[in-house]
C-alpha atoms as a PDB file:
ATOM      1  CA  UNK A   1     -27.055  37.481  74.595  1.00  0.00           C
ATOM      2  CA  UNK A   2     -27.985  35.889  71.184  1.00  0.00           C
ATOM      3  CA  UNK A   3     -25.042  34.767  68.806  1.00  0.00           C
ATOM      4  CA  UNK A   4     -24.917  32.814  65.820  1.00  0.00           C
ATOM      5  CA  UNK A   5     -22.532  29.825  64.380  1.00  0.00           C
ATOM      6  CA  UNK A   6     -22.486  28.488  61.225  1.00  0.00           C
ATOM      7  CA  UNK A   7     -23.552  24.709  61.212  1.00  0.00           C
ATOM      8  CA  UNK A   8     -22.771  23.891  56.988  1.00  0.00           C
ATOM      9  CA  UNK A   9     -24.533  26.207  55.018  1.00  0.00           C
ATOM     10  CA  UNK A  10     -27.287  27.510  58.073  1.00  0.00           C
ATOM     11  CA  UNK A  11     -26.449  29.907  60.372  1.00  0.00           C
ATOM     12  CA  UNK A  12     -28.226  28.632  63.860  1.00  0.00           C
ATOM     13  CA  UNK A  13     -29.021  30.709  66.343  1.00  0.00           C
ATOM     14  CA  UNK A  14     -28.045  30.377  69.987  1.00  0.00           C
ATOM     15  CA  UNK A  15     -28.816  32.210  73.149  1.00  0.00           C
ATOM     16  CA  UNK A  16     -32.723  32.589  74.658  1.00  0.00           C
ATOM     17  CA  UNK A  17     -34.895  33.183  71.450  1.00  0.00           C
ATOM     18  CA  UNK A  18     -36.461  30.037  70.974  1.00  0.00           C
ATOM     19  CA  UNK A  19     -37.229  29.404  74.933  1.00  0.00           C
ATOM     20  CA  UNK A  20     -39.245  33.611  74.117  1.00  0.00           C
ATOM     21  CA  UNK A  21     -40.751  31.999  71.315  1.00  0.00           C
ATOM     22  CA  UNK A  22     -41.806  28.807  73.265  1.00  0.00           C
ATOM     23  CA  UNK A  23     -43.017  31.194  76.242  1.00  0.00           C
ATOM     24  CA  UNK A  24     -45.135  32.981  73.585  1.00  0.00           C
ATOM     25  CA  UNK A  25     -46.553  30.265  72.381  1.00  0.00           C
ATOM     26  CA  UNK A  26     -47.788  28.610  75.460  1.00  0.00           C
ATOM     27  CA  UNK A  27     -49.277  31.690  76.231  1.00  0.00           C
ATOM     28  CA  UNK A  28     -51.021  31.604  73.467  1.00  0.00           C
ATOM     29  CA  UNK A  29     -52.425  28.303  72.881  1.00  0.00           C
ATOM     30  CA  UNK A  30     -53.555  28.576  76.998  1.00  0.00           C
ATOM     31  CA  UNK A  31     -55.815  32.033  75.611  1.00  0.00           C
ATOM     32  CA  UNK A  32     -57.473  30.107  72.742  1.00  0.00           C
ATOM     33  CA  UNK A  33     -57.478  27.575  74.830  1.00  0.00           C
ATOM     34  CA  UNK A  34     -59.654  28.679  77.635  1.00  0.00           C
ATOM     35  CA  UNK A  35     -63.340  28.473  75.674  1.00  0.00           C
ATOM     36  CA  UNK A  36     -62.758  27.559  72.322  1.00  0.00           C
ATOM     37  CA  UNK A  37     -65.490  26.778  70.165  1.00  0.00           C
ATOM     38  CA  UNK A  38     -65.674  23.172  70.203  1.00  0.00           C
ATOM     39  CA  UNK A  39     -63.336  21.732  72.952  1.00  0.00           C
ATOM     40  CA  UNK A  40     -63.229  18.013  71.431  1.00  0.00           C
ATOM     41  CA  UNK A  41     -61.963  19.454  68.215  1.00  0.00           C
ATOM     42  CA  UNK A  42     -59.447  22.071  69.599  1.00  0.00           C
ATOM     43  CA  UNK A  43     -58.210  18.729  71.834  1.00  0.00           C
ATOM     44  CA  UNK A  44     -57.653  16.663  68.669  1.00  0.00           C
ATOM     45  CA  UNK A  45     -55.989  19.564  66.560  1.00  0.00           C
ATOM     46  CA  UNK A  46     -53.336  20.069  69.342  1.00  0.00           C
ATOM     47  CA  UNK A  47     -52.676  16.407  69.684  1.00  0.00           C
ATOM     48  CA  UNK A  48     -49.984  16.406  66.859  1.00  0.00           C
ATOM     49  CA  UNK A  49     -48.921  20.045  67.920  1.00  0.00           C
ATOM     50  CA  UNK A  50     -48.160  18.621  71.101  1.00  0.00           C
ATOM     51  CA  UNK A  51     -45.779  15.856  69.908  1.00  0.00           C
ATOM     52  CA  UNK A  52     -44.252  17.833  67.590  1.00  0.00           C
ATOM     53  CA  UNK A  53     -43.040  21.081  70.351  1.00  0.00           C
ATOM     54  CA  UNK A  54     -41.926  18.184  72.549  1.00  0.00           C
ATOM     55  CA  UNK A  55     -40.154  16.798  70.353  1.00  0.00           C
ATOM     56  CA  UNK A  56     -38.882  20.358  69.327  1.00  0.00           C
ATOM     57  CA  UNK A  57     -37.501  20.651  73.420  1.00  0.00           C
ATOM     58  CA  UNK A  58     -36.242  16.952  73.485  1.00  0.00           C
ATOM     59  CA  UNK A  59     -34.453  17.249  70.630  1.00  0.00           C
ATOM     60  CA  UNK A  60     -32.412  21.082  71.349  1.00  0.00           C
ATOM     61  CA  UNK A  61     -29.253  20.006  72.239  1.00  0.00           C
ATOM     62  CA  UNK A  62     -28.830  17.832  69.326  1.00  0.00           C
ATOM     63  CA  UNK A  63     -30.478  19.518  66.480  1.00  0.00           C
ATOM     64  CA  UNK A  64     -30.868  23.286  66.380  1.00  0.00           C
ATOM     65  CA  UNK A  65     -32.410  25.187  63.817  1.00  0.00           C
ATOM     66  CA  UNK A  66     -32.011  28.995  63.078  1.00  0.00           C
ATOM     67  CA  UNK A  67     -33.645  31.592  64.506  1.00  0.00           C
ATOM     68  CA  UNK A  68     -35.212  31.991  60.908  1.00  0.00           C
ATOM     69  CA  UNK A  69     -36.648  28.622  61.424  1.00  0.00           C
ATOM     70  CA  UNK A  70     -37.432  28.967  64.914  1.00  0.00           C
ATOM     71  CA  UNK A  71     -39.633  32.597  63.991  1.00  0.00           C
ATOM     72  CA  UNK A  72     -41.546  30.105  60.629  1.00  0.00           C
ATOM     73  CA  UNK A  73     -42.293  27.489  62.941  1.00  0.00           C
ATOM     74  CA  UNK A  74     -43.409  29.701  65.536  1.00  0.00           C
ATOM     75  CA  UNK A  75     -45.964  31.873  63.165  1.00  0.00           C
ATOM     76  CA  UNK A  76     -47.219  28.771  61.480  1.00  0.00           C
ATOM     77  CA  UNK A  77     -48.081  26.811  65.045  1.00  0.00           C
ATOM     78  CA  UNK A  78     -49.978  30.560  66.013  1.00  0.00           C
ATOM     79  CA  UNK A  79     -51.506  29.930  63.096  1.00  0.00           C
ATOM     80  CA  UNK A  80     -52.953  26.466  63.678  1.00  0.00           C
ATOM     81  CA  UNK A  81     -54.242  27.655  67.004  1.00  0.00           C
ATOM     82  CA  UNK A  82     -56.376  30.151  66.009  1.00  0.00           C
ATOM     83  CA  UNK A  83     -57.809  27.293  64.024  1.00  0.00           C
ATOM     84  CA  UNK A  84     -58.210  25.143  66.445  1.00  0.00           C
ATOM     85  CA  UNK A  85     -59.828  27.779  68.700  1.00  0.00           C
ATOM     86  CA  UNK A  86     -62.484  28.126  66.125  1.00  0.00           C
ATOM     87  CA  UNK A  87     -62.891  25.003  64.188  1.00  0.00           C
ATOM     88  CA  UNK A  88     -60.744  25.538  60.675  1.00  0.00           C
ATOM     89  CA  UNK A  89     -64.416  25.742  59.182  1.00  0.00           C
ATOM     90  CA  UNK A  90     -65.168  28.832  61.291  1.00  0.00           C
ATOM     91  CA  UNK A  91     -62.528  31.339  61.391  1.00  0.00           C
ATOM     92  CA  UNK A  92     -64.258  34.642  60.425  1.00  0.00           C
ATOM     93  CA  UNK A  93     -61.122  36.307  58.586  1.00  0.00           C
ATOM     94  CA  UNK A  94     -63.369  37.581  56.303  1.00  0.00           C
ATOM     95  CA  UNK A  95     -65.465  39.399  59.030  1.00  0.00           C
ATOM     96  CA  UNK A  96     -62.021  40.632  60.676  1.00  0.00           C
ATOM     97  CA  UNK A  97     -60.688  42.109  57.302  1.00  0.00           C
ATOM     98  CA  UNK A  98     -64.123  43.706  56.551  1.00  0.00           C
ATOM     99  CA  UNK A  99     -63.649  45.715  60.461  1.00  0.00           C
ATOM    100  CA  UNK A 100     -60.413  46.458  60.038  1.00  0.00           C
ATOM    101  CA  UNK A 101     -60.634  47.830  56.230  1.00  0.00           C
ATOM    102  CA  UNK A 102     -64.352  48.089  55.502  1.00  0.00           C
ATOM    103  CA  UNK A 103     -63.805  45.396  52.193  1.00  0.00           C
ATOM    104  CA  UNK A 104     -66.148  42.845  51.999  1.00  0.00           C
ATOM    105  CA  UNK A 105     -63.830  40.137  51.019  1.00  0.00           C
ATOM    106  CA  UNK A 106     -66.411  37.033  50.192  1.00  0.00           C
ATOM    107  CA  UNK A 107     -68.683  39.658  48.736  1.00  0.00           C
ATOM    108  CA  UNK A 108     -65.958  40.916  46.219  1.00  0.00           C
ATOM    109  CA  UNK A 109     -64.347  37.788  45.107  1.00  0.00           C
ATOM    110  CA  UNK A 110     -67.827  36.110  45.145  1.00  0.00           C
ATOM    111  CA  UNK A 111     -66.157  33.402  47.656  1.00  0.00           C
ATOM    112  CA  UNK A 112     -68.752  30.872  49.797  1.00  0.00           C
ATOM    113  CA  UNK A 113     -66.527  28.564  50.820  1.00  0.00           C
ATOM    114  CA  UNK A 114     -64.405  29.261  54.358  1.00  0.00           C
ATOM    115  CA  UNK A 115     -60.735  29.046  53.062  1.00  0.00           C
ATOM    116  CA  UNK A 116     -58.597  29.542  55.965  1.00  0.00           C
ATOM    117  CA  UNK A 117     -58.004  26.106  56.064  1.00  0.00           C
ATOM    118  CA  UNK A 118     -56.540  26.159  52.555  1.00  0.00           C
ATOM    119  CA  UNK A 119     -54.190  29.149  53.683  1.00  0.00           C
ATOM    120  CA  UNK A 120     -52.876  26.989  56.451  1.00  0.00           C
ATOM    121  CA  UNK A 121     -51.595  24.224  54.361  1.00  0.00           C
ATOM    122  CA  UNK A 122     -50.523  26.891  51.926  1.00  0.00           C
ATOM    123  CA  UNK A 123     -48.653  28.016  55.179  1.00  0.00           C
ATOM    124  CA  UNK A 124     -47.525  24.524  56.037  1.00  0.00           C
ATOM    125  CA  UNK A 125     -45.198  24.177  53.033  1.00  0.00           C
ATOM    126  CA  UNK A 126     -44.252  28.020  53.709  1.00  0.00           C
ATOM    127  CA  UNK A 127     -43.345  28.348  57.083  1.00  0.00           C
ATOM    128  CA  UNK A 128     -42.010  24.525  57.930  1.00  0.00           C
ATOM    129  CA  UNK A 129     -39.337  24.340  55.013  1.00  0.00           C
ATOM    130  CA  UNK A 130     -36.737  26.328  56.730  1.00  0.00           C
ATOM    131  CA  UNK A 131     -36.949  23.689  59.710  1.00  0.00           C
ATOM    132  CA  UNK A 132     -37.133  21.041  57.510  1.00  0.00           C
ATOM    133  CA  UNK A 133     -34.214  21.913  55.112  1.00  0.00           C
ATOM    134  CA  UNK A 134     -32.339  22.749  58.106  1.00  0.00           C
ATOM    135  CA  UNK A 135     -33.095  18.943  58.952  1.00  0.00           C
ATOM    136  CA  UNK A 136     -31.874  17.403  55.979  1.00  0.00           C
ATOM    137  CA  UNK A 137     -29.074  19.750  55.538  1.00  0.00           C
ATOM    138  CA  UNK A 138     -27.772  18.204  59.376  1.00  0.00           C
ATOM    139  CA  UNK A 139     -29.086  14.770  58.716  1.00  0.00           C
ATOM    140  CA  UNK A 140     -28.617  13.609  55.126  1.00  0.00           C
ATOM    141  CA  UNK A 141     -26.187  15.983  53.258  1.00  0.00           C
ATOM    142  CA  UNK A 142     -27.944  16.389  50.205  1.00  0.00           C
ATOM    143  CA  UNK A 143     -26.016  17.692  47.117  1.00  0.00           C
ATOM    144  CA  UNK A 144     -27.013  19.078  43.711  1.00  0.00           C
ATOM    145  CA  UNK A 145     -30.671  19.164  42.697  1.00  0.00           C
ATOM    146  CA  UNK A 146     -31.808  16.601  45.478  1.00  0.00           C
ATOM    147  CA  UNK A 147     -31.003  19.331  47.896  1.00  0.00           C
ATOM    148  CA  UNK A 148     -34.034  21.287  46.013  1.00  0.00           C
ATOM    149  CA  UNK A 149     -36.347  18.610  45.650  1.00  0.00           C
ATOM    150  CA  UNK A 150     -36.257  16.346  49.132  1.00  0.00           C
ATOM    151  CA  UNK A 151     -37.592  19.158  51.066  1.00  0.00           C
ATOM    152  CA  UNK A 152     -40.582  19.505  48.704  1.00  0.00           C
ATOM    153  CA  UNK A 153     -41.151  16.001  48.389  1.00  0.00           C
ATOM    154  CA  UNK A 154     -40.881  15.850  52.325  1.00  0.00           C
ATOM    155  CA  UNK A 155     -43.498  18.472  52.706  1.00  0.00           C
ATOM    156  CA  UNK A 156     -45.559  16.883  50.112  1.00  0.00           C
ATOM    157  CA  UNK A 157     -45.294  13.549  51.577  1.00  0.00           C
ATOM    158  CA  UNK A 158     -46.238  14.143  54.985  1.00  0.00           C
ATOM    159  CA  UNK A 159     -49.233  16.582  54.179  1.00  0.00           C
ATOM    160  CA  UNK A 160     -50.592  13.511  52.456  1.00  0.00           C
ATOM    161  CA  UNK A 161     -50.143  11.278  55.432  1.00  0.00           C
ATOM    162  CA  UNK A 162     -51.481  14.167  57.528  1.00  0.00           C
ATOM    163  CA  UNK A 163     -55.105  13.506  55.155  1.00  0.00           C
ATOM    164  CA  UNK A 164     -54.986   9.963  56.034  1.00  0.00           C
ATOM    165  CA  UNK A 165     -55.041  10.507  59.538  1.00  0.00           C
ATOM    166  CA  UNK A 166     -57.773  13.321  59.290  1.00  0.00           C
ATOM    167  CA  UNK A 167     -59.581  11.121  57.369  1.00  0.00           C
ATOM    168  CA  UNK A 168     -59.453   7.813  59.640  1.00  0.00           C
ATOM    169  CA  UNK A 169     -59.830  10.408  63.086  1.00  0.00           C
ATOM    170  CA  UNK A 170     -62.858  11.625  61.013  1.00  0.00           C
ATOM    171  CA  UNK A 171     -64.418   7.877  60.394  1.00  0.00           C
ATOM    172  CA  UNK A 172     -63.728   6.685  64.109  1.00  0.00           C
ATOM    173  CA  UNK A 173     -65.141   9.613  66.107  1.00  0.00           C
ATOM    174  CA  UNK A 174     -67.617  10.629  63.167  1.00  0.00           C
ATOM    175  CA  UNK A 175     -70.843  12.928  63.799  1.00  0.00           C
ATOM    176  CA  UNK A 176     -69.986  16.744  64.594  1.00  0.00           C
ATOM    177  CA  UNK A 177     -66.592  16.209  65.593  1.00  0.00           C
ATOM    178  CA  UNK A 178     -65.659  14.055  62.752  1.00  0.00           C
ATOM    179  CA  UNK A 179     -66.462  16.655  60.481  1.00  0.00           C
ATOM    180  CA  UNK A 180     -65.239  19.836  62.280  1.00  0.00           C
ATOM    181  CA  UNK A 181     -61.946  17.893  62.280  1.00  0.00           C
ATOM    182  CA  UNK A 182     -61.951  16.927  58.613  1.00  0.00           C
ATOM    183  CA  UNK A 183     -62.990  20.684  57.672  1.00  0.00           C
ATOM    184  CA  UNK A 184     -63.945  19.444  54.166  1.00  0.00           C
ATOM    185  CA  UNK A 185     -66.726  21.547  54.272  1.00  0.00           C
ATOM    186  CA  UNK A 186     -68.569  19.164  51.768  1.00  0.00           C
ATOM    187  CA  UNK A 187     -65.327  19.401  49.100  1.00  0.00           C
ATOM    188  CA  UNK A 188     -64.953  15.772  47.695  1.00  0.00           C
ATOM    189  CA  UNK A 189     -61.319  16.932  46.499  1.00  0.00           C
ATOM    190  CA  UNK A 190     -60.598  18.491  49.762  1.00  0.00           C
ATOM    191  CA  UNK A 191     -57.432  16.306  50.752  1.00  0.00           C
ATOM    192  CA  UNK A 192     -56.066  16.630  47.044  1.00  0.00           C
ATOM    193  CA  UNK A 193     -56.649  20.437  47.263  1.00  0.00           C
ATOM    194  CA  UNK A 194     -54.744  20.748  50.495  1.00  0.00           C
ATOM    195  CA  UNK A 195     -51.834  18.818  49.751  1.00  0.00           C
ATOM    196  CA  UNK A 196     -51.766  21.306  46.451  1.00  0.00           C
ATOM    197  CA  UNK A 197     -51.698  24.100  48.482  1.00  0.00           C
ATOM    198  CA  UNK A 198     -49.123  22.456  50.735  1.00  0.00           C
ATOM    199  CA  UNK A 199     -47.156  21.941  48.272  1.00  0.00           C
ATOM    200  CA  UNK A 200     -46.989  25.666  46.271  1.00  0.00           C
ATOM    201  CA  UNK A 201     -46.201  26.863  49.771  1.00  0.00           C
ATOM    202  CA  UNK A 202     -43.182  24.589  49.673  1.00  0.00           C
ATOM    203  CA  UNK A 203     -41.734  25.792  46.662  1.00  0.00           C
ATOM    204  CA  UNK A 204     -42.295  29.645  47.669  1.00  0.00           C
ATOM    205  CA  UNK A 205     -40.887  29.472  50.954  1.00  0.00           C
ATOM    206  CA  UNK A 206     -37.954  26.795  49.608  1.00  0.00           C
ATOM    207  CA  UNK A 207     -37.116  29.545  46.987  1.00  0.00           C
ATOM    208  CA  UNK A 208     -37.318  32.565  49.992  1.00  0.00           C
ATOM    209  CA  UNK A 209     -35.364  30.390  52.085  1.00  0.00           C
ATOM    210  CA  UNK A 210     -32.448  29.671  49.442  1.00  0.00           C
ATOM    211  CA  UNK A 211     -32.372  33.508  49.201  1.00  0.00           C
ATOM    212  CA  UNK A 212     -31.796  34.631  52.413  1.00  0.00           C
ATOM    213  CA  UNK A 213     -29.873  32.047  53.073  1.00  0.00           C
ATOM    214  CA  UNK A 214     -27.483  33.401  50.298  1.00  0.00           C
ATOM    215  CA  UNK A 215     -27.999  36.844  51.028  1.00  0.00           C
ATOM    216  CA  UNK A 216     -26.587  36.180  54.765  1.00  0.00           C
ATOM    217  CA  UNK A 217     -23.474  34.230  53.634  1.00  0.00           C
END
């Protein structure tokens, strides 16, 4: 039976809801998994996804997030895999929304350019704060504004180190795969726009987080 314990100013969740959410997951990376669109690509997108949930599992007994956390986390990696299933390039939400509501999306807004990738990094700064104020709030007791601005800078920070390693995966394995994994879809400013997005979705979901936060306490 879930409970919850207050760990400074987070409430973290105990009990069997992460292990769901892990089960969940796993279930659904193995779908997407089993004939994704370009099986090089959908290897090298799960590489860091990989490291990340282990170090998730290795790291449970001495740093738990809440549940709140736990359910971001857990959206934004579902996320990421439908991405990787279909090359970021290649998702066809606009063809979903138009069967589901008849709206032709691209049509409408006049839009070319495949921008699920953009929503994902916008989703990045969303759905990762919570786990990553959680962090510093356990790790490095940040008071006053800094308490605000680390996480952002955090999120900022390592969505630019993310588009050096696209970047350098993209100029070793180069050809098809290079760019299905760089997704720049011809942008120049591609890295620069990401990072942006990264960023707003930092702020937003720092500011939601805060709330509820306050709201529970």
């Amino acid at each position: 039976m879930a409970s919850a314990t207050r760990d400074g100013n987070t409430i973290v969740g105990t009990g069997h809801y992460p292990l769901w959410l892990l089960i969940v997951f796993l279930l659904w990376t193995a779908a997407l998994g089993i004939a994704p669109h370009f099986r090089q690509d959908w290897l090298l997108e799960n590489l860091l996804v990989l490291i990340a949930v282990a170090l998730l599992i290795w790291n449970y007994q001495r740093l738990r997030f809440s549940n709140l956390a736990y359910t971001a986390m857990f959206v934004f990696f579902c996320l990421h895999e439908v991405g990787a299933h279909y090359t970021y390039s290649e998702v066809p939400y606009a063809h979903w929304l138009q069967l589901l509501s008849g709206w032709d999306m691209n049509a409408a807004l006049g839009v070319e350019r495949n921008h699920f990738d953009r929503a994902i990094h916008f989703g990045y700064g969303l759905l990762l704060i919570p786990a990553i104020a959680e962090l510093l709030d356990a790790r490095a007791r940040l008071t006053g504004i800094w308490r605000q601005i680390l996480p952002v800078m955090f999120v900022m920070s390592n969505s630019e180190v993310y588009e050096l390693i696209e970047w350098q995966a993209a100029e070793f394995f180069g050809g098809e795969l290079g760019q299905a994994y760089l997704g720049s879809q011809g942008d120049i400013w591609d890295a620069q726009k990401d990072t942006a997005m990264a960023l707003m979705g930092a702020i937003v979901g720092l500011v939601l987080y805060r709330l509820i936060m306050r709201c529970r306490s």
